[in-house]
C-alpha atoms as a PDB file:
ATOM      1  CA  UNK A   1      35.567  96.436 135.056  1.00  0.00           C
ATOM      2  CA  UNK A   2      35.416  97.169 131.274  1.00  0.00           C
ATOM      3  CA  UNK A   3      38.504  95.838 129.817  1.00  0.00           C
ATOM      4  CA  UNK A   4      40.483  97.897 127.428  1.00  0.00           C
ATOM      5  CA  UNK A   5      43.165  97.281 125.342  1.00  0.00           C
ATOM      6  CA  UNK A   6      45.862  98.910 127.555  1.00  0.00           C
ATOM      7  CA  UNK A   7      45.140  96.004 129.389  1.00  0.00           C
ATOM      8  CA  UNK A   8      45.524  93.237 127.422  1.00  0.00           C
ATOM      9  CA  UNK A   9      48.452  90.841 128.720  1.00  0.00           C
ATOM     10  CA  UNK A  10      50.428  87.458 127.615  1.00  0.00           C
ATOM     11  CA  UNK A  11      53.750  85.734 127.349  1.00  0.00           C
ATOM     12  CA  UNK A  12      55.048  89.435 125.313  1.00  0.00           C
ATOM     13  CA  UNK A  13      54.238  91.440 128.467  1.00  0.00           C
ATOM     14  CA  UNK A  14      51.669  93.947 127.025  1.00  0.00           C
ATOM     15  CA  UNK A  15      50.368  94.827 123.932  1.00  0.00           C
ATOM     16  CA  UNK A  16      53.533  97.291 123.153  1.00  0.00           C
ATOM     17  CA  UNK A  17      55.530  94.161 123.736  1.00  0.00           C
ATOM     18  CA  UNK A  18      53.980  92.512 121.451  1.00  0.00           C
ATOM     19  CA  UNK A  19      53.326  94.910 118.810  1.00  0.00           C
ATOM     20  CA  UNK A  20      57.222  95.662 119.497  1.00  0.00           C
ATOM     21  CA  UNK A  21      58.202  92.087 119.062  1.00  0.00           C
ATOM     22  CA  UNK A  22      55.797  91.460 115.821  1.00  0.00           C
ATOM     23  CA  UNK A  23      56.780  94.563 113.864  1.00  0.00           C
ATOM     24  CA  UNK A  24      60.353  95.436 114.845  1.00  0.00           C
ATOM     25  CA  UNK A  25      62.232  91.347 115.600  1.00  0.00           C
ATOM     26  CA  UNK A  26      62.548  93.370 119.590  1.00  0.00           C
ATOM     27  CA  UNK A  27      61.749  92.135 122.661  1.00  0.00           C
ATOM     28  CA  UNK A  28      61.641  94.063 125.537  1.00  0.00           C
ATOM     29  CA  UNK A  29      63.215  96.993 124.046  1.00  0.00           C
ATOM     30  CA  UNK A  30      66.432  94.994 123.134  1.00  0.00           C
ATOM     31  CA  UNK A  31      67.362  93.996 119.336  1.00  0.00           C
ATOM     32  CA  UNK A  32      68.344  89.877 120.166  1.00  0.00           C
ATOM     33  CA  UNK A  33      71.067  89.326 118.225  1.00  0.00           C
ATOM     34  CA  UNK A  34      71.432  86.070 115.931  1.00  0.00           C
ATOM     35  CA  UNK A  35      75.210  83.586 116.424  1.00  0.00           C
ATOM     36  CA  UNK A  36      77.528  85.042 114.556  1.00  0.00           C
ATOM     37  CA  UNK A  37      78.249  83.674 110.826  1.00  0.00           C
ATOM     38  CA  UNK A  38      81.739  81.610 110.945  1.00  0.00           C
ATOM     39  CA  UNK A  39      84.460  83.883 109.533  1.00  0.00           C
ATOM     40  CA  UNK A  40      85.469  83.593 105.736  1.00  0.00           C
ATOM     41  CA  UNK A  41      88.934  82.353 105.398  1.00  0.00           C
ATOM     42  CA  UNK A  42      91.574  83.678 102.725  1.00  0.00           C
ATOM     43  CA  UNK A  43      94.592  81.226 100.714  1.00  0.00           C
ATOM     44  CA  UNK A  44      95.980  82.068  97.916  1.00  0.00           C
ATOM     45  CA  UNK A  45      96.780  79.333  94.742  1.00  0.00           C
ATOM     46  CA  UNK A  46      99.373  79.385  92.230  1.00  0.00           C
ATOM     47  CA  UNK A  47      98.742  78.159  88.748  1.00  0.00           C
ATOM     48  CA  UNK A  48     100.636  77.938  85.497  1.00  0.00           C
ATOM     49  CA  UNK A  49      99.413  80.102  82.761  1.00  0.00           C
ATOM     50  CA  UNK A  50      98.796  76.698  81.049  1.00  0.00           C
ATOM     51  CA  UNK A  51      96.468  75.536  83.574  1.00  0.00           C
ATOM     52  CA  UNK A  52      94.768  78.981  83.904  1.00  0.00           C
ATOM     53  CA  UNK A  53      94.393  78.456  80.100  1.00  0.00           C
ATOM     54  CA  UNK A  54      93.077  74.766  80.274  1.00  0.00           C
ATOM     55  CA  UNK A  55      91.330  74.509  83.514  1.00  0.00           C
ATOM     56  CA  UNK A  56      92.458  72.425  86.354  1.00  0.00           C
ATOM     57  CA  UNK A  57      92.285  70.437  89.809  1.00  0.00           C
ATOM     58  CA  UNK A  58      93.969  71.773  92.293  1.00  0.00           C
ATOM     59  CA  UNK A  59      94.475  70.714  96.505  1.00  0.00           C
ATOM     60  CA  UNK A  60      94.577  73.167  98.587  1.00  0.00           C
ATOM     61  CA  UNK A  61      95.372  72.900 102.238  1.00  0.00           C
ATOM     62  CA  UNK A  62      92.729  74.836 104.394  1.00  0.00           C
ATOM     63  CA  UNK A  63      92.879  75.607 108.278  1.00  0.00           C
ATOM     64  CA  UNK A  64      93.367  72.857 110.528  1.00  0.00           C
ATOM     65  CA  UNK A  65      95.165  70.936 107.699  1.00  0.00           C
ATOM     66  CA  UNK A  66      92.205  69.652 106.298  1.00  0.00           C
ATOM     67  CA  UNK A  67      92.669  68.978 102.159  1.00  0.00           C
ATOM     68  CA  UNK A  68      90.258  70.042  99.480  1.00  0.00           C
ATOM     69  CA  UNK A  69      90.148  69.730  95.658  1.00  0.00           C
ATOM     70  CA  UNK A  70      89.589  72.696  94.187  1.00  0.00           C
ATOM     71  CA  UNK A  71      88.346  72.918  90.174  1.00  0.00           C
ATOM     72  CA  UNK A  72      89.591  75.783  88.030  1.00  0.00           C
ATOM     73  CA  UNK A  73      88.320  76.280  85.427  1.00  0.00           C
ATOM     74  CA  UNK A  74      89.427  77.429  82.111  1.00  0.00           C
ATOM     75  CA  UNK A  75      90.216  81.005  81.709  1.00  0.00           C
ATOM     76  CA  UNK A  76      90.363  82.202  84.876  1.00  0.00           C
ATOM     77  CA  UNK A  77      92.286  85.579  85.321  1.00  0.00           C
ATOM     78  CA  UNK A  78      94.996  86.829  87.544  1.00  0.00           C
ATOM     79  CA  UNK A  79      93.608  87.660  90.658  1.00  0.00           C
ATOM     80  CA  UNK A  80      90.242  85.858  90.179  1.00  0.00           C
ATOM     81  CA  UNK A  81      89.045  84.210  93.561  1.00  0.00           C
ATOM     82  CA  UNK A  82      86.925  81.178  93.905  1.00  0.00           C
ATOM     83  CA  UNK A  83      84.569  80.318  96.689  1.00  0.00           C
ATOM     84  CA  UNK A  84      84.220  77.359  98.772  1.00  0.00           C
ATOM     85  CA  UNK A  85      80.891  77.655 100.488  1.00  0.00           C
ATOM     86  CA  UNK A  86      81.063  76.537 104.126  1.00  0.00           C
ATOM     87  CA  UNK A  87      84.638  76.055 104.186  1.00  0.00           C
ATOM     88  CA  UNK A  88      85.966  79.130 106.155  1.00  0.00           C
ATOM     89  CA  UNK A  89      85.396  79.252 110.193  1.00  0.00           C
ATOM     90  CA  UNK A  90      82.210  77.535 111.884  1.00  0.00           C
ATOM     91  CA  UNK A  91      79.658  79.617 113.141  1.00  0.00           C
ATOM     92  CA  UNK A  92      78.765  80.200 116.426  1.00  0.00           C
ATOM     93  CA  UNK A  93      76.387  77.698 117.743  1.00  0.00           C
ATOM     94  CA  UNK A  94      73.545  76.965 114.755  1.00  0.00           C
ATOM     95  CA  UNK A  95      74.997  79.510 112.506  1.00  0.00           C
ATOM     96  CA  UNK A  96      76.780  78.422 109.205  1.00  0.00           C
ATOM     97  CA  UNK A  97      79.991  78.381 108.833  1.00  0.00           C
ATOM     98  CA  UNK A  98      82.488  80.900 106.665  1.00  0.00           C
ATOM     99  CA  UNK A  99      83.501  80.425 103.460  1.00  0.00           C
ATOM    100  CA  UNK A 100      86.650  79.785 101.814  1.00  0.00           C
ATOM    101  CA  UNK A 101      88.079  82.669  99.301  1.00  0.00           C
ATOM    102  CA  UNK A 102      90.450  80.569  97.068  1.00  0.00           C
ATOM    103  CA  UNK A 103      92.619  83.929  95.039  1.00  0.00           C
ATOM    104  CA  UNK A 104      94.372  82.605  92.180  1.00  0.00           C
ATOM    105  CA  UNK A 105      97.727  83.597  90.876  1.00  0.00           C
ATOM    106  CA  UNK A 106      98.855  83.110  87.291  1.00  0.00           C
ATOM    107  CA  UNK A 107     102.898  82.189  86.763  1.00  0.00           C
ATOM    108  CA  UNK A 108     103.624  84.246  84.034  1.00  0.00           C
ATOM    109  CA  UNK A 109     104.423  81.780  80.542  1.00  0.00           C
ATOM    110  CA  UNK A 110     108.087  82.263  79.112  1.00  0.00           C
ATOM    111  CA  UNK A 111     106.438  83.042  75.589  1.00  0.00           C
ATOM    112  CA  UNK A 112     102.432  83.268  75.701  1.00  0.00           C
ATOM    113  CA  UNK A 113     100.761  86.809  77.046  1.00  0.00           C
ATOM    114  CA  UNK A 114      97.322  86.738  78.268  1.00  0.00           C
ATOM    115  CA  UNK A 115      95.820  91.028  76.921  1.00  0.00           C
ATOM    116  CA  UNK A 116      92.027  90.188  77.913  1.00  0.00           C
ATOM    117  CA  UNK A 117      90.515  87.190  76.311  1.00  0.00           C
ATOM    118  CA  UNK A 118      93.430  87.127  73.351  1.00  0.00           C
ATOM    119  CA  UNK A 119      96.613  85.467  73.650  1.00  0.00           C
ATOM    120  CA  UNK A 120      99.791  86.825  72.630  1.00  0.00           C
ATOM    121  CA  UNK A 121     103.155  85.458  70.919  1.00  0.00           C
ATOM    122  CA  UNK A 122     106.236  87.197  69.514  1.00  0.00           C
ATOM    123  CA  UNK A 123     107.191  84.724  66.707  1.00  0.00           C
ATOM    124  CA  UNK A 124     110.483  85.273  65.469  1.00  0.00           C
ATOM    125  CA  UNK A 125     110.925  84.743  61.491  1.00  0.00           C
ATOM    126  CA  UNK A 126     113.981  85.331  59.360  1.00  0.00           C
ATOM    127  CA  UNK A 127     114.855  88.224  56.940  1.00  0.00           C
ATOM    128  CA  UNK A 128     113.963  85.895  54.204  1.00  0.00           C
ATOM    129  CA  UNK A 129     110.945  84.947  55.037  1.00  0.00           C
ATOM    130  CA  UNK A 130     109.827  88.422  55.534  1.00  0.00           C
ATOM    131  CA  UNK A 131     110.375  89.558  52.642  1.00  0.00           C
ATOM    132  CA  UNK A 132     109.300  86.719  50.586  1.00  0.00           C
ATOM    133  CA  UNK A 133     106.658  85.395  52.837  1.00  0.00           C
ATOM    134  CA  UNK A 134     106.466  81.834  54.115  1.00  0.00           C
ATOM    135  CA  UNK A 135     103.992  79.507  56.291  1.00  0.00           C
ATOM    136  CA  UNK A 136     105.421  79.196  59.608  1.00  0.00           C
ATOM    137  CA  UNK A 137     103.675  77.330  62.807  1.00  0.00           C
ATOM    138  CA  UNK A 138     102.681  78.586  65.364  1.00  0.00           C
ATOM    139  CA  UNK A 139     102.033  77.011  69.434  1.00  0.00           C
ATOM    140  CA  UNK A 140      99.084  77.410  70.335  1.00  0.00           C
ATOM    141  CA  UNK A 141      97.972  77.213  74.298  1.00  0.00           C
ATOM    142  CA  UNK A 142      95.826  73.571  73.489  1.00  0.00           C
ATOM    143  CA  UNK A 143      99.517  72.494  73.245  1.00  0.00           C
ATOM    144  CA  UNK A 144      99.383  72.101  69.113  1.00  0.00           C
ATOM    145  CA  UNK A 145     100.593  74.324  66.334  1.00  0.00           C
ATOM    146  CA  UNK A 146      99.011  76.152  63.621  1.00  0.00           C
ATOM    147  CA  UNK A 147      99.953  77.294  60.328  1.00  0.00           C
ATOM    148  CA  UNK A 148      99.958  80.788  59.953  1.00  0.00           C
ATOM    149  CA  UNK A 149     100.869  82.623  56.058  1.00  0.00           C
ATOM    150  CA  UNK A 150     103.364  85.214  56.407  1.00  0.00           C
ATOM    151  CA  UNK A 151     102.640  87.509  53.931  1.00  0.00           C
ATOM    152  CA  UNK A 152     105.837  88.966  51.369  1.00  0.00           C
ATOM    153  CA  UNK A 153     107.163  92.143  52.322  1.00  0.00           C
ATOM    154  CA  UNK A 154     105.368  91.991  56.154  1.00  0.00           C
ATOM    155  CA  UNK A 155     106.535  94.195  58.692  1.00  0.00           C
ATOM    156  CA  UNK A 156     108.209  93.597  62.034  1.00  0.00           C
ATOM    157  CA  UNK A 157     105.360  94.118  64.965  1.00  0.00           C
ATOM    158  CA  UNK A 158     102.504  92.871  62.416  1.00  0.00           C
ATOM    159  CA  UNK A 159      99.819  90.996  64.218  1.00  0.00           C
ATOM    160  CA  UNK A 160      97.673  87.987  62.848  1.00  0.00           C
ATOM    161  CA  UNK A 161      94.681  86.572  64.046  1.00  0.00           C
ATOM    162  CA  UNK A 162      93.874  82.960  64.573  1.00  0.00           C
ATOM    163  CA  UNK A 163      90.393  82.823  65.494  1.00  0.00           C
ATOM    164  CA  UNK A 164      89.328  80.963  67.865  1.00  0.00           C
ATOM    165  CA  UNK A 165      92.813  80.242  69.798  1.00  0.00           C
ATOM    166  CA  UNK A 166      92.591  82.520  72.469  1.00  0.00           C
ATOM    167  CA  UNK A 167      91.364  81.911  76.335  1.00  0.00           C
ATOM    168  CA  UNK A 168      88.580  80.578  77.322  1.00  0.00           C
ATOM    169  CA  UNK A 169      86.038  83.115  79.057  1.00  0.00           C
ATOM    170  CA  UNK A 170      84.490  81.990  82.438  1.00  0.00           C
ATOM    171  CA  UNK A 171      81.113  83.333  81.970  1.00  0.00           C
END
């Protein structure tokens, strides 16, 4: 008997198995489906607008009370999220485990504004110094002051720049 290829056999079944399982990841028809990927997991972290500005360490309790330390860093935004690789649910069987989605919220700051990467004061002054001009200090979020030069006959809502004093972008 001449043999052909429709009847070639092995481990696959026949050739369409095997050509089946080769090209398509099937077997017998049927897709086999992989374990399941553990389940990311969602908590939510409050910061100060200072240490949104600054960066900082935070703990954050995860699922089964476990602890972890989570770094901020400087200039995160509102509403930002972090992720903790491997930290969510486990997998099922071999497959990896979910990851943790850290969402940060800022605590508003009784006098700074965040308006994109700028930061924001109202200073007061007095009516003298408006309309004679002065230097006045101003806080700056690094926790020091610096001088600004009010100039003589300035307006009220006038703006000034201090370059360089503004958030820190997370690139």
């Amino acid at each position: 008997e001449a043999c052909g290829f429709g009847g070639f056999s092995s481990a696959f079944g026949n050739a369409e198995d095997l050509f089946s399982q080769l090209f398509t990841g099937r077997r017998g028809g049927r897709a086999q489906s992989a374990p399941a990927r553990g389940a990311d997991r969602t908590y939510k972290c409050d910061i100060s607008f200072m240490e949104a500005a600054n960066g900082v360490k935070k703990r954050v309790i995860i699922a089964g009370g476990k602890t972890l330390d989570v770094k901020i860093p400087a200039g995160i935004a509102e509403g930002q999220t972090i992720r903790l690789k491997g930290q969510g649910d486990p997998g099922a069987g071999p497959s990896p485990a979910g990851d943790a989605l850290i969402n940060v919220h800022i605590v508003p700051h009784p006098f700074f504004q965040r308006k994109h990467d700028n930061i924001h004061v109202e200073l007061p002054i007095t009516l003298t110094e408006a309309v004679q001009g002065a230097k006045v200090e101003v806080p700056t979020i690094d926790g020091g002051k610096a001088r600004v030069t009010i100039p003589a006959g300035v307006q009220t809502g006038h703006q000034f720049r201090l370059k360089g004093k503004g958030m820190s972008v997370m690139r």
